[in-house]
PDB file of N, CA and C in Angstrom:
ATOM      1  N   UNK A   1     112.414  39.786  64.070  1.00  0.00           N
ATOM      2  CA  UNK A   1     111.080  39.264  63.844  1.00  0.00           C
ATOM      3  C   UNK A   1     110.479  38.632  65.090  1.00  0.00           C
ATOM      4  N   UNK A   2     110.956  37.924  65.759  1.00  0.00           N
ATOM      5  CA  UNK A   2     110.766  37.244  67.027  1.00  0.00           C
ATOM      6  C   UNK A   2     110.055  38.200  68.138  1.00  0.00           C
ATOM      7  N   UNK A   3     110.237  39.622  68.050  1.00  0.00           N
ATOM      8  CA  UNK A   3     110.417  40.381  68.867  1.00  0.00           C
ATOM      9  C   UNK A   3     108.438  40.848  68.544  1.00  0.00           C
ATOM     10  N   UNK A   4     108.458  41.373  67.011  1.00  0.00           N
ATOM     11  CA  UNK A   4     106.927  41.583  66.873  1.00  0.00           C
ATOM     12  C   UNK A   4     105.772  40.139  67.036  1.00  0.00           C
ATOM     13  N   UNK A   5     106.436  39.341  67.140  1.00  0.00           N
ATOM     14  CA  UNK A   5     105.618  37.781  67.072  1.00  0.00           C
ATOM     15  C   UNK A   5     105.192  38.011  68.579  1.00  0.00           C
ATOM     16  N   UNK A   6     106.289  38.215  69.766  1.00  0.00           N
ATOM     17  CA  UNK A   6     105.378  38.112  70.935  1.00  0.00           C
ATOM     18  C   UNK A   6     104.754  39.421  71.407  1.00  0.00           C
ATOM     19  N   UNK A   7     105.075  40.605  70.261  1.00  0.00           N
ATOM     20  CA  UNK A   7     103.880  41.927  70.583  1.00  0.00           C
ATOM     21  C   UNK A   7     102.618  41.608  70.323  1.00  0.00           C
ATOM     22  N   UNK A   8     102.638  40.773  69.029  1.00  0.00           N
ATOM     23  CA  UNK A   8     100.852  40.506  68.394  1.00  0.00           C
ATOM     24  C   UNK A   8     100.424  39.502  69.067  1.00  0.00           C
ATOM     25  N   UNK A   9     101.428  38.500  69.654  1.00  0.00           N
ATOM     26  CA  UNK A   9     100.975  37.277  70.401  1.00  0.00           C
ATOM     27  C   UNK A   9     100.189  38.042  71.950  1.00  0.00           C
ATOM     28  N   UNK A  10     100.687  38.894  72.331  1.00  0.00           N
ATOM     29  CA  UNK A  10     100.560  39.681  73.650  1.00  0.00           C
ATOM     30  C   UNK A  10      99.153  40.708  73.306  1.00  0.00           C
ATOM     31  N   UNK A  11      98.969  41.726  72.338  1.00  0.00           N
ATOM     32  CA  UNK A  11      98.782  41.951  71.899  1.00  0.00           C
ATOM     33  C   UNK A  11      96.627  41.629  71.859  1.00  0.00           C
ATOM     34  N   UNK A  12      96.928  40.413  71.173  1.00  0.00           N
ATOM     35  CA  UNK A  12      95.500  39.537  71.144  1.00  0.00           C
ATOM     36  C   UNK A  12      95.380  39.210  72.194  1.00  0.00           C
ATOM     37  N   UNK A  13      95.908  38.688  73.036  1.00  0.00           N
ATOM     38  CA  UNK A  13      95.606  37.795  74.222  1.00  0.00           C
ATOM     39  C   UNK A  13      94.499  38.762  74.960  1.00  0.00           C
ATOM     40  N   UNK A  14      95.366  40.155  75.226  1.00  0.00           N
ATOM     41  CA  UNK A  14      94.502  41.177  75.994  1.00  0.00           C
ATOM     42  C   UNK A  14      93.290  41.829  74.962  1.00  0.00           C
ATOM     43  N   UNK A  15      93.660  41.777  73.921  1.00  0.00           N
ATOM     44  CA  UNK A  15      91.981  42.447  73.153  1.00  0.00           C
ATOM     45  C   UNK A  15      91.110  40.936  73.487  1.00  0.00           C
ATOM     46  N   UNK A  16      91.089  39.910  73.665  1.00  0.00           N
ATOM     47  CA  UNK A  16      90.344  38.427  73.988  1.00  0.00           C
ATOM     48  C   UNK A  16      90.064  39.284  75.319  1.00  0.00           C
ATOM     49  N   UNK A  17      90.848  39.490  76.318  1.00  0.00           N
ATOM     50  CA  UNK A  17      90.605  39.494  77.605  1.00  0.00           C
ATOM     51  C   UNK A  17      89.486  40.458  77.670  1.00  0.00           C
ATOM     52  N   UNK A  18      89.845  41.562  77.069  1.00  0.00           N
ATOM     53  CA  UNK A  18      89.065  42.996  77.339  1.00  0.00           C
ATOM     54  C   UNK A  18      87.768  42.454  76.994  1.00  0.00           C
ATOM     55  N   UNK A  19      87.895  42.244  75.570  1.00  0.00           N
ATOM     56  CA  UNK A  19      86.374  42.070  74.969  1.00  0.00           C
ATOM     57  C   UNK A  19      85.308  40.595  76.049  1.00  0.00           C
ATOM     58  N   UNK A  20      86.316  39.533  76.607  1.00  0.00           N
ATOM     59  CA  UNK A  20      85.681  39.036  77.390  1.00  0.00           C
ATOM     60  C   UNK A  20      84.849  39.837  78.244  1.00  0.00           C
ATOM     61  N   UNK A  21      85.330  40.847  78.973  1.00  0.00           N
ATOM     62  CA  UNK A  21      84.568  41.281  80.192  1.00  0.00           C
ATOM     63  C   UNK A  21      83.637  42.472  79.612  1.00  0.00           C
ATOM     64  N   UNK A  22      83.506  42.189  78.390  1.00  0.00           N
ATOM     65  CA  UNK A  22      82.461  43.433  77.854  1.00  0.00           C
ATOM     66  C   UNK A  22      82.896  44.466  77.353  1.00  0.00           C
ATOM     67  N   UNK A  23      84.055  44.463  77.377  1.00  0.00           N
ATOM     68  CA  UNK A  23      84.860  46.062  76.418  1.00  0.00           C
ATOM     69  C   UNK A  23      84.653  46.167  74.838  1.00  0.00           C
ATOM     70  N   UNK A  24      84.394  47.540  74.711  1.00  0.00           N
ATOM     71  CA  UNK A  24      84.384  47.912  72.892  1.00  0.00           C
ATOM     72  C   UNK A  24      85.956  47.563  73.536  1.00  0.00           C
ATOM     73  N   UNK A  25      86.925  47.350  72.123  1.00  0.00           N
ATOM     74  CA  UNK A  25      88.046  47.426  71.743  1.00  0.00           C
ATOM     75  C   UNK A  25      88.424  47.431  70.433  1.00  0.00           C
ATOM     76  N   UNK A  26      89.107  48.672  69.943  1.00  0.00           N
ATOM     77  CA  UNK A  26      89.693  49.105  68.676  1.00  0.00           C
ATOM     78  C   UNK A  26      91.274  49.379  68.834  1.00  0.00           C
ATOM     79  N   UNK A  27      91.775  48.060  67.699  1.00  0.00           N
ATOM     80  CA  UNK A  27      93.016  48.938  67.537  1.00  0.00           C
ATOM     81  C   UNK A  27      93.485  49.723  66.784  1.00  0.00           C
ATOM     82  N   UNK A  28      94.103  50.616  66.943  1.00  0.00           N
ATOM     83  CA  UNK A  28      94.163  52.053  66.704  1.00  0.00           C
ATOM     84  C   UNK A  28      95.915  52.012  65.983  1.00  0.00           C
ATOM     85  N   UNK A  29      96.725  51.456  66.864  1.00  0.00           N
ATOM     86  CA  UNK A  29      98.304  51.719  66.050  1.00  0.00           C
ATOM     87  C   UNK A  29      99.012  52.360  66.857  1.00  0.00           C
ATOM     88  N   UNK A  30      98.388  53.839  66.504  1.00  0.00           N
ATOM     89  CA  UNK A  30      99.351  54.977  67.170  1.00  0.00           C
ATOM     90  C   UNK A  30      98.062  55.623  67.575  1.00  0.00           C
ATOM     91  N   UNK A  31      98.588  56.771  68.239  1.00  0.00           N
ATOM     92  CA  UNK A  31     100.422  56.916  68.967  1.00  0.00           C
ATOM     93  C   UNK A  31     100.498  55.723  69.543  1.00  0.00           C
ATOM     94  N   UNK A  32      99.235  55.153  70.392  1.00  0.00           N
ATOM     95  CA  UNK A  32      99.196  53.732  70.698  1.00  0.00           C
ATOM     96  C   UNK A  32      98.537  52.748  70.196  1.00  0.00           C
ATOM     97  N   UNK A  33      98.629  51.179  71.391  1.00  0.00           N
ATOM     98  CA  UNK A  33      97.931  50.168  70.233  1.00  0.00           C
ATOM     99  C   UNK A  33      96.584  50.181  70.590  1.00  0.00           C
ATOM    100  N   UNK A  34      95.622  50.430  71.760  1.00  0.00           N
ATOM    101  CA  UNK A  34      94.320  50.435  71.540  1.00  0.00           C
ATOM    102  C   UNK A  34      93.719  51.418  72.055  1.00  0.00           C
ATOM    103  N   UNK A  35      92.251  51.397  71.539  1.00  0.00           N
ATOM    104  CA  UNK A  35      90.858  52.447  72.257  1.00  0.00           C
ATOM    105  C   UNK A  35      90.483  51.571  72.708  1.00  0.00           C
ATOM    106  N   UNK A  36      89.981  51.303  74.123  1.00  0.00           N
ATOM    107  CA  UNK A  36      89.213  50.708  74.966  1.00  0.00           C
ATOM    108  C   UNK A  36      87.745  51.485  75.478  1.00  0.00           C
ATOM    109  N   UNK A  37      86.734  50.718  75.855  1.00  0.00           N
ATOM    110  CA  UNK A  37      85.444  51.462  76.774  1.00  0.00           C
ATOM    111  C   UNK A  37      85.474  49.705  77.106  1.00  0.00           C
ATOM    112  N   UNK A  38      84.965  50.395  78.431  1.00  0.00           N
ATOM    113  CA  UNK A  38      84.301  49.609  79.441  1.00  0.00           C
ATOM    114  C   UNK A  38      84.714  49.875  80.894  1.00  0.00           C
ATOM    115  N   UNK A  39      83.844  48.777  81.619  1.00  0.00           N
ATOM    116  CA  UNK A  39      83.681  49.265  83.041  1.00  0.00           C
ATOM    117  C   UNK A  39      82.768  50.090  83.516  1.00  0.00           C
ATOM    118  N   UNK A  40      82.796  50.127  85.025  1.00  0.00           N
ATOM    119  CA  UNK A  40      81.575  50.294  85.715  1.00  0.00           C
ATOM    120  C   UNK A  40      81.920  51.261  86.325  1.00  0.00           C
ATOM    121  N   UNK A  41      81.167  52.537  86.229  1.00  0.00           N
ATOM    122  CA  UNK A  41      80.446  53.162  85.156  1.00  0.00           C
ATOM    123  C   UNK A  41      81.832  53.290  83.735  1.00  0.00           C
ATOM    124  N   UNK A  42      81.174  53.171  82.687  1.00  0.00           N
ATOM    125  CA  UNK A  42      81.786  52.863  81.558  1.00  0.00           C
ATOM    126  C   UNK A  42      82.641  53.964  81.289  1.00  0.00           C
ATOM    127  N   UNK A  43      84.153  53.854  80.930  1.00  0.00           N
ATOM    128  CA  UNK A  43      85.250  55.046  80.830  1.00  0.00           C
ATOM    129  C   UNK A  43      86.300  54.074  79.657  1.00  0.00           C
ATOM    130  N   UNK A  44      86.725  55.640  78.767  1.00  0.00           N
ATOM    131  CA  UNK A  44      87.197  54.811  77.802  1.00  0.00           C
ATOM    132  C   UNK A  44      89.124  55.401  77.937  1.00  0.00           C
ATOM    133  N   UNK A  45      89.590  54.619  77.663  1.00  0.00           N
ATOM    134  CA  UNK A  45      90.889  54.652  77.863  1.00  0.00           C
ATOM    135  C   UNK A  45      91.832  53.770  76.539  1.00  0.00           C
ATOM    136  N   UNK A  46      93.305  54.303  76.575  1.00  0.00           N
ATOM    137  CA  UNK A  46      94.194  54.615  75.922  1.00  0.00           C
ATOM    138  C   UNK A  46      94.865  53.154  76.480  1.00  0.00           C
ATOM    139  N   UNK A  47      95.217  52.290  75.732  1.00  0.00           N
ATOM    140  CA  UNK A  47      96.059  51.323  76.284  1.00  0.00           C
ATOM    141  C   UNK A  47      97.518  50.645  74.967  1.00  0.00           C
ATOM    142  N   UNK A  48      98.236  50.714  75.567  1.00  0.00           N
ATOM    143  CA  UNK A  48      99.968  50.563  74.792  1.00  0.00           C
ATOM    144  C   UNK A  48     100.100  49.387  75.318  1.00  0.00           C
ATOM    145  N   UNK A  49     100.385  48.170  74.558  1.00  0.00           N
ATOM    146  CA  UNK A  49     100.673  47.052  74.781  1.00  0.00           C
ATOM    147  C   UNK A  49     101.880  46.791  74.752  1.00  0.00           C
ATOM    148  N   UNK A  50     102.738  46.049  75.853  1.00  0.00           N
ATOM    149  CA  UNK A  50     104.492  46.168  75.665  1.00  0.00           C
ATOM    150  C   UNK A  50     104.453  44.437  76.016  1.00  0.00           C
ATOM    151  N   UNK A  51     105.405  44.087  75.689  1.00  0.00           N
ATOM    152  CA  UNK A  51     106.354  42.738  75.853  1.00  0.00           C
ATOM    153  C   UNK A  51     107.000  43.209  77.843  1.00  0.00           C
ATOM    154  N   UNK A  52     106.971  41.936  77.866  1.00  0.00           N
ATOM    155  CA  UNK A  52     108.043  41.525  79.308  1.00  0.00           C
ATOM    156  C   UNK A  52     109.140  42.453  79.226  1.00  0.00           C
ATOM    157  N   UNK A  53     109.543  42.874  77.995  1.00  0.00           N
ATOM    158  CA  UNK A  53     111.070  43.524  77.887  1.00  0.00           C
ATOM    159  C   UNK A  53     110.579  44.511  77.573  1.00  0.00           C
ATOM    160  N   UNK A  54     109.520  45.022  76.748  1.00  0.00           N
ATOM    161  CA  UNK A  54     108.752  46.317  76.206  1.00  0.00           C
ATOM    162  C   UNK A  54     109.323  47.324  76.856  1.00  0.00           C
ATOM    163  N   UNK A  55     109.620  48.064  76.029  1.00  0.00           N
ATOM    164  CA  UNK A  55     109.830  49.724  76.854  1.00  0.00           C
ATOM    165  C   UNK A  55     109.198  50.170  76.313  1.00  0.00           C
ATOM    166  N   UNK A  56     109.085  51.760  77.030  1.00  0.00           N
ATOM    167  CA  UNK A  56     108.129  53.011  75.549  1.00  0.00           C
ATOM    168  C   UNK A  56     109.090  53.646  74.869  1.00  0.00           C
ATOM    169  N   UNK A  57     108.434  54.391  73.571  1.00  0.00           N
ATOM    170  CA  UNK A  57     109.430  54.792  72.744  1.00  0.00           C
ATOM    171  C   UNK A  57     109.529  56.459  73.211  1.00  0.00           C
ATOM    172  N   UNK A  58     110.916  57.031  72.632  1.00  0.00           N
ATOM    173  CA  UNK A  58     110.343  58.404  72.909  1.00  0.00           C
ATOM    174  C   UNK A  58     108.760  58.946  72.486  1.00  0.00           C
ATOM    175  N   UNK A  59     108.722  58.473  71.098  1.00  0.00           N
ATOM    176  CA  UNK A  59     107.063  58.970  70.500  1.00  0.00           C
ATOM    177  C   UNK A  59     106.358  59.268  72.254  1.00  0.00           C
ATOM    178  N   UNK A  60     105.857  57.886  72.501  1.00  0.00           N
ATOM    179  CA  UNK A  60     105.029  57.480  73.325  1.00  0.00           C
ATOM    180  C   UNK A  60     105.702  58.232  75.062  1.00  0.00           C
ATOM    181  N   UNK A  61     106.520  58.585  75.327  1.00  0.00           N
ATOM    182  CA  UNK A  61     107.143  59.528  75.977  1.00  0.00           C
ATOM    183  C   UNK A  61     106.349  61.003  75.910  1.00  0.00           C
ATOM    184  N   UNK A  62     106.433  61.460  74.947  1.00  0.00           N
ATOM    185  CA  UNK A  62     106.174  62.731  74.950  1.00  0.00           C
ATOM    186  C   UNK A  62     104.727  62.436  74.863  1.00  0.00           C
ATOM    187  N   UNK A  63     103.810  61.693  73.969  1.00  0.00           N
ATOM    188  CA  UNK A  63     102.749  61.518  73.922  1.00  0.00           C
ATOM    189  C   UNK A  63     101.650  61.360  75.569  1.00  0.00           C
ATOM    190  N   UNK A  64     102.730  60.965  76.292  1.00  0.00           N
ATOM    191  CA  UNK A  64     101.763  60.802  77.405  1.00  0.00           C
ATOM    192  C   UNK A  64     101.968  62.013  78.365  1.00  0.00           C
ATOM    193  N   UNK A  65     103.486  62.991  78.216  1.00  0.00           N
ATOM    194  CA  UNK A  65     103.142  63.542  78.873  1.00  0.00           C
ATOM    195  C   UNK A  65     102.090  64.683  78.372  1.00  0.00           C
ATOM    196  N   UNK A  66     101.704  65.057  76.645  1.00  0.00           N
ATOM    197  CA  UNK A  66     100.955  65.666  76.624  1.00  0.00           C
ATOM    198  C   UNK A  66      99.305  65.350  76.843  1.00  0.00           C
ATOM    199  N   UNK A  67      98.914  64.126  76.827  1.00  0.00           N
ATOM    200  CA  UNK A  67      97.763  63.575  76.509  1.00  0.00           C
ATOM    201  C   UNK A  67      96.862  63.400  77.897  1.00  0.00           C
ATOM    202  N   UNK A  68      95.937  64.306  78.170  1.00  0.00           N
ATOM    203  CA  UNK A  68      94.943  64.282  79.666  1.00  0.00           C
ATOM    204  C   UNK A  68      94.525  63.318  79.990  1.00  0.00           C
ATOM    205  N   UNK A  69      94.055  62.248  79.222  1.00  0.00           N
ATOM    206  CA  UNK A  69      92.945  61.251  79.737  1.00  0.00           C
ATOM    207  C   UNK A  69      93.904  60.319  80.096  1.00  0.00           C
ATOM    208  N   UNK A  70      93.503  59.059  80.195  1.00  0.00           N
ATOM    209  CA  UNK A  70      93.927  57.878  80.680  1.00  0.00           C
ATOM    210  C   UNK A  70      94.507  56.934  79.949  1.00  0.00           C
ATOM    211  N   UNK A  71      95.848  55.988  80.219  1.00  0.00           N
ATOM    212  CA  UNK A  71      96.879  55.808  78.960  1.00  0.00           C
ATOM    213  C   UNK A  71      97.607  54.887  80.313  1.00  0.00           C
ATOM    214  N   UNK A  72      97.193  53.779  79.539  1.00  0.00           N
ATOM    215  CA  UNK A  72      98.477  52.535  80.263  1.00  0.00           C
ATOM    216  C   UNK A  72      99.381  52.232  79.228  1.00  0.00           C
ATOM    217  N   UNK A  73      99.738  51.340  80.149  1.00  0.00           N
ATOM    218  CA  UNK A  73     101.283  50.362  79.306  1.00  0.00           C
ATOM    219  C   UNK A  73     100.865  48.882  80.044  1.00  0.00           C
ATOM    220  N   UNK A  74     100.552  48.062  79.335  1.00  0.00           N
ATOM    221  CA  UNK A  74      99.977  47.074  79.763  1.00  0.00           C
ATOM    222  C   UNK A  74     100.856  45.582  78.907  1.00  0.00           C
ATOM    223  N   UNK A  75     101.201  45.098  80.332  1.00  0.00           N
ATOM    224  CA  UNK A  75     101.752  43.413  79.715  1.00  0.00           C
ATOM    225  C   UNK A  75     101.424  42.721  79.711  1.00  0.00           C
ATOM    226  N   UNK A  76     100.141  42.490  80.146  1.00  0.00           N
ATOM    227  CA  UNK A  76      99.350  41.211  80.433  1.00  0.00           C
ATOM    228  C   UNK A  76      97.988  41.586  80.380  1.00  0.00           C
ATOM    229  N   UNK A  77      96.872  40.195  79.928  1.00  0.00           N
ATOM    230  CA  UNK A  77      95.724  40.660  80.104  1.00  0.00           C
ATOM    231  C   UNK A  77      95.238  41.293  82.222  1.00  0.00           C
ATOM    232  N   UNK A  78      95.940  40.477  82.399  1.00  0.00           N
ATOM    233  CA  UNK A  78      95.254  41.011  84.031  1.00  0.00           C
ATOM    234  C   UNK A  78      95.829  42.464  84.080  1.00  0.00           C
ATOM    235  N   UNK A  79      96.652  43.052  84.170  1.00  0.00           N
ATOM    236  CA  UNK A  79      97.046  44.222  84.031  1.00  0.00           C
ATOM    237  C   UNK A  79      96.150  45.106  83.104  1.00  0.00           C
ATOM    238  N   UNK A  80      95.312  44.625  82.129  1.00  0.00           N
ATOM    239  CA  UNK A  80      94.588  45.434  81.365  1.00  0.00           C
ATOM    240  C   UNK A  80      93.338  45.813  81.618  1.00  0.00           C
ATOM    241  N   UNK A  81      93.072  44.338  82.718  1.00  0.00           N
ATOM    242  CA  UNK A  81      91.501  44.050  82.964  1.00  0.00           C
ATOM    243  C   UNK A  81      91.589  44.960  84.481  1.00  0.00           C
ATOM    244  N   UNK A  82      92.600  44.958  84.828  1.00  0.00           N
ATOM    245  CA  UNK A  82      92.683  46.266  86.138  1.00  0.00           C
ATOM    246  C   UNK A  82      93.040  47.291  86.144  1.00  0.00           C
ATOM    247  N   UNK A  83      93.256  47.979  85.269  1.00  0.00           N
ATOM    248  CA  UNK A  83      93.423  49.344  84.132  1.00  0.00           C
ATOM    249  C   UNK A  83      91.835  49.408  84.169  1.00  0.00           C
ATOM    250  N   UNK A  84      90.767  48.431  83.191  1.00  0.00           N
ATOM    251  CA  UNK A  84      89.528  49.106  83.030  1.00  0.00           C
ATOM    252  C   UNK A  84      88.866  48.949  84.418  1.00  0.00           C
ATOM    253  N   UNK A  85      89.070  47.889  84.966  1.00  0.00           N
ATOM    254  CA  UNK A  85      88.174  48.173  86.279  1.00  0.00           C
ATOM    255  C   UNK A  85      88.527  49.552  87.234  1.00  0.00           C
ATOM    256  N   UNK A  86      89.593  49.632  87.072  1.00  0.00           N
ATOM    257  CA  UNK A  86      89.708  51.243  88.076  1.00  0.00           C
ATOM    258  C   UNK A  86      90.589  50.709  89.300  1.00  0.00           C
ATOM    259  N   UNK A  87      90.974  48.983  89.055  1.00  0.00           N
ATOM    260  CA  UNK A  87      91.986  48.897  90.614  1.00  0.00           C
ATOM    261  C   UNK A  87      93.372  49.748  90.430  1.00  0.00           C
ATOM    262  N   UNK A  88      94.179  49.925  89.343  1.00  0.00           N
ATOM    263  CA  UNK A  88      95.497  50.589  89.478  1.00  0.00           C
ATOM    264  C   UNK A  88      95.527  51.421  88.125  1.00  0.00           C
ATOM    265  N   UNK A  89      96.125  52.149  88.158  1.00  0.00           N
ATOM    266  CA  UNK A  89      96.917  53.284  87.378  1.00  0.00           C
ATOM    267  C   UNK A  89      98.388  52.485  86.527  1.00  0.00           C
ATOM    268  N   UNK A  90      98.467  52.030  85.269  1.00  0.00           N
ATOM    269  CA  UNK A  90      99.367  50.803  85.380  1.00  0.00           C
ATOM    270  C   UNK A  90     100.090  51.857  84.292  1.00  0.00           C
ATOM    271  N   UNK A  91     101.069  52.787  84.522  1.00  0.00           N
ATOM    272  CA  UNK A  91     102.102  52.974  84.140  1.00  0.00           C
ATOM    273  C   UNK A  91     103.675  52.987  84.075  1.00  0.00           C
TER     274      UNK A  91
END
């Protein structure tokens, strides 16, 4: 139990963050946890929220290598908020 407490704790922190800087944000579940838009010029992207210890699952393995668009793994809100701005590629 401890383990999903700091996914949802992690989780919110970054949908707060996103939606601070102006992002739609929907969570979605699967294959991952959100739909994001935002940014300049506005691009919408795939974001998987993991813990400090977070790994991906196979699911999410195969899922990314089939899936074209854009798809982080994000542990932190700053890591998320530089995912939508376009500074890094955070996989």
């Amino acid at each position: 139990m401890r383990r999903a407490a700091r996914t949802d704790a992690t989780q919110a922190e970054i949908v707060k963050a996103l939606r601070k800087i102006g992002c739609a944000v929907e969570v979605i579940g699967k294959p991952v946890d959100l739909l994001v838009c935002g940014g300049s010029p506005k691009r919408t992207l795939l974001v998987e929220v993991k813990t400090d210890e977070g790994r991906k699952t196979q699911a999410q393995e195969e899922f990314e290598q089939r899936w074209p668009g854009e798809l982080h793994f994000c542990k932190t809100p700053e890591a998320a908020i530089a995912a939508i701005v376009g500074k890094e590629r955070l996989t």
